[in-house]
N, C-alpha and C. Protein backbone atom coordinates (compact mmCIF):
# COMPACT_ATOMS: atom_id res chain seq x y z
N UNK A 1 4.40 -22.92 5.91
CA UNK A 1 4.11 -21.51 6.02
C UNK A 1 3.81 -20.97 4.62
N UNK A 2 3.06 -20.41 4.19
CA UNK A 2 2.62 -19.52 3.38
C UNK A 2 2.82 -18.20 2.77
N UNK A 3 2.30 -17.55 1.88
CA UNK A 3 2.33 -16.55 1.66
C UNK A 3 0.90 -15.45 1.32
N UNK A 4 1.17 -14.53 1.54
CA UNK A 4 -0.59 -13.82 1.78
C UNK A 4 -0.22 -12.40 0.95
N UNK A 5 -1.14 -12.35 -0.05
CA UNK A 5 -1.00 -10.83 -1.03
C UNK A 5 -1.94 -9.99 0.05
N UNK A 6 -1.52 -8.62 0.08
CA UNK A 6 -2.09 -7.77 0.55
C UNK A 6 -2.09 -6.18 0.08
N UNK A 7 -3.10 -5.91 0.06
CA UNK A 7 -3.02 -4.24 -0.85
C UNK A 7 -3.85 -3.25 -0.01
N UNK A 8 -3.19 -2.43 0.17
CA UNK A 8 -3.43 -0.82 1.10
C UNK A 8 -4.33 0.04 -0.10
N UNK A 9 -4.97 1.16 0.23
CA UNK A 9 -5.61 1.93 -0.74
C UNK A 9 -4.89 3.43 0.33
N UNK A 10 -3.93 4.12 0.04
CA UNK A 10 -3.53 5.23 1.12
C UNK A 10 -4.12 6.37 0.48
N UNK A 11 -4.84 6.99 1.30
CA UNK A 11 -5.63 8.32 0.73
C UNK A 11 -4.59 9.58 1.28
N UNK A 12 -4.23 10.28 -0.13
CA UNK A 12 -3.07 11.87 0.38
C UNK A 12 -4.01 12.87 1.54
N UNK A 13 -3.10 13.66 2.20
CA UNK A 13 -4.67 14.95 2.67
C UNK A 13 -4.62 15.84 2.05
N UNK A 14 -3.84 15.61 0.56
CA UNK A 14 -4.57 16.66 -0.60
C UNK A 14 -3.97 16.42 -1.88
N UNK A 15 -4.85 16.61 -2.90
CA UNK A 15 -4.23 16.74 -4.11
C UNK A 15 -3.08 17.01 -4.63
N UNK A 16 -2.15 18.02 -3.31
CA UNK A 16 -0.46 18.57 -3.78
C UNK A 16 0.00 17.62 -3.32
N UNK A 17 -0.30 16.83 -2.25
CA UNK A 17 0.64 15.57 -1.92
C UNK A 17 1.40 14.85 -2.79
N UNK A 18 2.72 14.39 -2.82
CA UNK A 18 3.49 14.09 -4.05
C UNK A 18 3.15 12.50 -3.87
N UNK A 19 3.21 11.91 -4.43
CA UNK A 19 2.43 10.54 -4.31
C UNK A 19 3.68 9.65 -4.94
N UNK A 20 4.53 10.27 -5.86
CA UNK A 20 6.01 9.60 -6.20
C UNK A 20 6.70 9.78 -5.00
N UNK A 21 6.43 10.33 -3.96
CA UNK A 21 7.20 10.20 -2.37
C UNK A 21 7.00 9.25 -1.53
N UNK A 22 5.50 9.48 -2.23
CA UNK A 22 4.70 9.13 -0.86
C UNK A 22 5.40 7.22 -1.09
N UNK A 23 5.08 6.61 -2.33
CA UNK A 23 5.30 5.68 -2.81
C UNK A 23 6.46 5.35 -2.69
N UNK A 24 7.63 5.91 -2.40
CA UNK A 24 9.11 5.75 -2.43
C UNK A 24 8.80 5.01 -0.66
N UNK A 25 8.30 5.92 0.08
CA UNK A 25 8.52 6.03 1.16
C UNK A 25 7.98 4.38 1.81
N UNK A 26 6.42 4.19 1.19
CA UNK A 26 5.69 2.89 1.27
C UNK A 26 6.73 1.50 0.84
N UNK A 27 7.37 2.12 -0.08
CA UNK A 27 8.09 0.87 -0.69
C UNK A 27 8.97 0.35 0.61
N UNK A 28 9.98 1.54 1.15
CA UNK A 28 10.96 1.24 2.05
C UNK A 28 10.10 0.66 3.50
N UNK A 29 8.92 1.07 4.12
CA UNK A 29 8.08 0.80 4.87
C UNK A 29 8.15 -1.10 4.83
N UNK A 30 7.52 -1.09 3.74
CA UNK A 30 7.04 -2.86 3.13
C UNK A 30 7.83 -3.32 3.04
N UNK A 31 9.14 -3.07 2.82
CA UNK A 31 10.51 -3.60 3.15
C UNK A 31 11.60 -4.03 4.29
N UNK A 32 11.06 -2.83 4.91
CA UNK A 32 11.46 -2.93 6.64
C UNK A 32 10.77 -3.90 7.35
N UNK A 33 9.18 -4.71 7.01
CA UNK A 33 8.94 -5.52 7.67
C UNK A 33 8.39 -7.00 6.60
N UNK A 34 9.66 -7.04 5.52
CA UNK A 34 10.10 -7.98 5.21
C UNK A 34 9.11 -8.57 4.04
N UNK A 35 8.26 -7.53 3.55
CA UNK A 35 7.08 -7.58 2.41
C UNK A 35 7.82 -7.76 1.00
N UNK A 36 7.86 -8.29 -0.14
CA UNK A 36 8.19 -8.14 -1.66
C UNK A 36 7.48 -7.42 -2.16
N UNK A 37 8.08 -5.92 -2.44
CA UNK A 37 7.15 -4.91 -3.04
C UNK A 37 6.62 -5.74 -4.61
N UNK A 38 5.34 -5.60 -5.01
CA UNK A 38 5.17 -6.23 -5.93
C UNK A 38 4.38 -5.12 -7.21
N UNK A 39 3.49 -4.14 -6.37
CA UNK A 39 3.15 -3.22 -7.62
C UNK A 39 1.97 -1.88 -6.49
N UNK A 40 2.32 -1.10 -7.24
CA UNK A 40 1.88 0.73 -7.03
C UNK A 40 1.72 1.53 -8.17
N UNK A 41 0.24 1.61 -7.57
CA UNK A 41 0.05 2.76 -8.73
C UNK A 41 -1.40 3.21 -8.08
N UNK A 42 -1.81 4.60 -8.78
CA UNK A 42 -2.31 5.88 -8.52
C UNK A 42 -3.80 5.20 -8.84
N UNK A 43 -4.68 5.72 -8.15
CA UNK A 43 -6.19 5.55 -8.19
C UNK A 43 -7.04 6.64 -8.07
N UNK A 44 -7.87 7.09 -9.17
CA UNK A 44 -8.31 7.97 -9.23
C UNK A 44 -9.73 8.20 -8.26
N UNK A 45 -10.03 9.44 -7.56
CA UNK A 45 -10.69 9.29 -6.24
C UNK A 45 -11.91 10.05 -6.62
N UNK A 46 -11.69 11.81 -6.51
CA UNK A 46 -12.84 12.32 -7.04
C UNK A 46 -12.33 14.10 -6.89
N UNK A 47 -12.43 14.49 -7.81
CA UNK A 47 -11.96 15.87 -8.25
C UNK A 47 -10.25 16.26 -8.29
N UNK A 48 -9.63 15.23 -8.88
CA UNK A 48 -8.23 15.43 -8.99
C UNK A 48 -7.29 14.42 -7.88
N UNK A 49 -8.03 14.51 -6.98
CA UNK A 49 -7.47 13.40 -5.64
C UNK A 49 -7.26 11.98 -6.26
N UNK A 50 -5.94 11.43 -5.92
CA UNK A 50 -5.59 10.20 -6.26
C UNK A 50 -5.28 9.43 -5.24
N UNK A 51 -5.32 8.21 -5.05
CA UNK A 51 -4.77 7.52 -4.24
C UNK A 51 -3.66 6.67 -4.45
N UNK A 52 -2.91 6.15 -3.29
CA UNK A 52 -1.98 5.16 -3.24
C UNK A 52 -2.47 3.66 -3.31
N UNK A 53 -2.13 2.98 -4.02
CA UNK A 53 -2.62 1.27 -3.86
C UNK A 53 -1.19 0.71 -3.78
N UNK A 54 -0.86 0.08 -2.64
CA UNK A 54 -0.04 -0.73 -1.93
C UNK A 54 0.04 -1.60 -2.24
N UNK A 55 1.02 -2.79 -3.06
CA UNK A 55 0.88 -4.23 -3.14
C UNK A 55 1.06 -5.07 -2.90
N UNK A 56 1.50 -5.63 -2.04
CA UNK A 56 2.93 -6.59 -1.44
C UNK A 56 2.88 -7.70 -1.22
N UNK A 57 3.55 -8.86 -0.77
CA UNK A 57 3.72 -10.19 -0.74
C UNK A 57 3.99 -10.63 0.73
N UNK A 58 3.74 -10.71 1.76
CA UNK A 58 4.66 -11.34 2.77
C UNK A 58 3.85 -12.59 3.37
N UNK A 59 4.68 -12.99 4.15
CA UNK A 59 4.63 -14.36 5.19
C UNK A 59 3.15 -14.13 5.58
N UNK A 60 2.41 -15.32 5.79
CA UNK A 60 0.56 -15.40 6.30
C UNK A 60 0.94 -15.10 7.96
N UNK A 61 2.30 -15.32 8.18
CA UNK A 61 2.06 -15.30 9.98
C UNK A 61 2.55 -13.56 10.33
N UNK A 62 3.13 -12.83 9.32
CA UNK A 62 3.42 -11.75 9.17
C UNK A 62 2.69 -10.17 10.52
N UNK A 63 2.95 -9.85 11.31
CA UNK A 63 2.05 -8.52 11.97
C UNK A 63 1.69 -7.69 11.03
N UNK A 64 0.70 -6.88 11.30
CA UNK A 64 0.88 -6.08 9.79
C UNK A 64 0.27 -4.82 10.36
N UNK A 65 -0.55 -5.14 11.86
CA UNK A 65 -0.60 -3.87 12.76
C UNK A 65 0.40 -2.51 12.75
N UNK A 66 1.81 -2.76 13.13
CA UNK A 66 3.14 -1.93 12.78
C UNK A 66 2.92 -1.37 11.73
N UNK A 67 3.15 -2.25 10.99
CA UNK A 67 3.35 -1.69 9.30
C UNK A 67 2.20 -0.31 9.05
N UNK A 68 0.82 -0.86 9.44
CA UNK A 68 -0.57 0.22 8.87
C UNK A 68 -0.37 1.06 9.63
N UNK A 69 0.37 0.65 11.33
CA UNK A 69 0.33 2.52 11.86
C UNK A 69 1.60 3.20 11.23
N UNK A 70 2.68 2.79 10.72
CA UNK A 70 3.52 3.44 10.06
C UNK A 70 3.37 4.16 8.84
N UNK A 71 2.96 3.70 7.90
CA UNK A 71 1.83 3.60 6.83
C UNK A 71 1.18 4.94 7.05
N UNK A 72 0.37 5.05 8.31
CA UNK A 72 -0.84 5.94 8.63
C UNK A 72 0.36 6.99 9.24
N UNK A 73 0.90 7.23 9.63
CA UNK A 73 2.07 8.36 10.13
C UNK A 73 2.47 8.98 8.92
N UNK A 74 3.00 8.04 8.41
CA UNK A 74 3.49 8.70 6.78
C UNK A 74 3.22 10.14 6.53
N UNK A 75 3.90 11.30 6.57
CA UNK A 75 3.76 12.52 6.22
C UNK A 75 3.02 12.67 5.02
N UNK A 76 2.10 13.49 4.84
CA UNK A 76 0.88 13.47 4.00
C UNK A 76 -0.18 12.47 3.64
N UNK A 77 0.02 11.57 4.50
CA UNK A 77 -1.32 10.42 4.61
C UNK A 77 -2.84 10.68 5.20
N UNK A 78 -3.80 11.05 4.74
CA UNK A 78 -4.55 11.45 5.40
C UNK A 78 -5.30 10.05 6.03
N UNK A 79 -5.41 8.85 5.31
CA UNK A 79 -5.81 7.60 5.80
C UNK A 79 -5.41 6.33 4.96
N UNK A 80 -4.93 5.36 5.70
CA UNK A 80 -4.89 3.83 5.02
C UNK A 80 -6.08 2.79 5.23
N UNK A 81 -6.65 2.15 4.18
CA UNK A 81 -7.72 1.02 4.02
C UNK A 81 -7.12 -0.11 3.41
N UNK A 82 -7.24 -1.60 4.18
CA UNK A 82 -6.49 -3.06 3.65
C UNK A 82 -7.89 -2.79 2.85
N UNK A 83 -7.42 -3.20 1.31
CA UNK A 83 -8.51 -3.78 0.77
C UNK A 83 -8.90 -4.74 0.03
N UNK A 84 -7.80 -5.35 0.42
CA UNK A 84 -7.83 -6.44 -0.42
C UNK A 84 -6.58 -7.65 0.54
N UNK A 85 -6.58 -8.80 0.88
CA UNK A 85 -5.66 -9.68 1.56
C UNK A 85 -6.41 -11.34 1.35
N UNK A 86 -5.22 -12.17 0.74
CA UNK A 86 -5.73 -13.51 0.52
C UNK A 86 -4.53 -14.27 0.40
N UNK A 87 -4.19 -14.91 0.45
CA UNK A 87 -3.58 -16.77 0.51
C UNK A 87 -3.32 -16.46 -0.51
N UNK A 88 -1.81 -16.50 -1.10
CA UNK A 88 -1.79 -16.67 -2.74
C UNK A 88 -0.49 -17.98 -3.22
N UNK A 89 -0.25 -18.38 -1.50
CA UNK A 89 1.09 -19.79 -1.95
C UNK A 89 1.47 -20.26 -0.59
């Protein structure tokens, strides 16, 4: 069994969105379904809007359906994009 990196891009539905929450909140998310938070940080979008980039580590046989609609519920999420997922062990 393996392991598979995978990274979210979470867009706020606005610039006041606190994104040190939002990120607290993602961490405990990626944790609950057994992910190694590995790295987060802010991405700049277009007129002040930043985004969330998600980083995590888990199992290749992993669901990850759950996780993105949880993810996408997230109070002040306006949308989540995988953008990135590959084989890394």
């Amino acid at each position: 069994m393996g392991t598979t990196g995978v990274k979210y891009k979470v867009l706020p539905e606005s610039t006041d969105t606190n994104l040190m929450e939002l990120e607290e909140k993602a961490k405990k998310l990626v944790e609950k379904f057994n992910g190694i938070n590995k790295e987060y940080y802010e991405e700049p979008i277009a007129f002040g809007l930043k985004a969330l980039i998600v980083f995590f580590y888990c199992d290749e046989d992993q669901e990850l359906e759950k996780l993105e609609n949880e993810l996408q519920n997230l109070e002040g999420v306006s949308s989540i994009q995988m953008i990135d997922m590959r084989k890394v062990g």
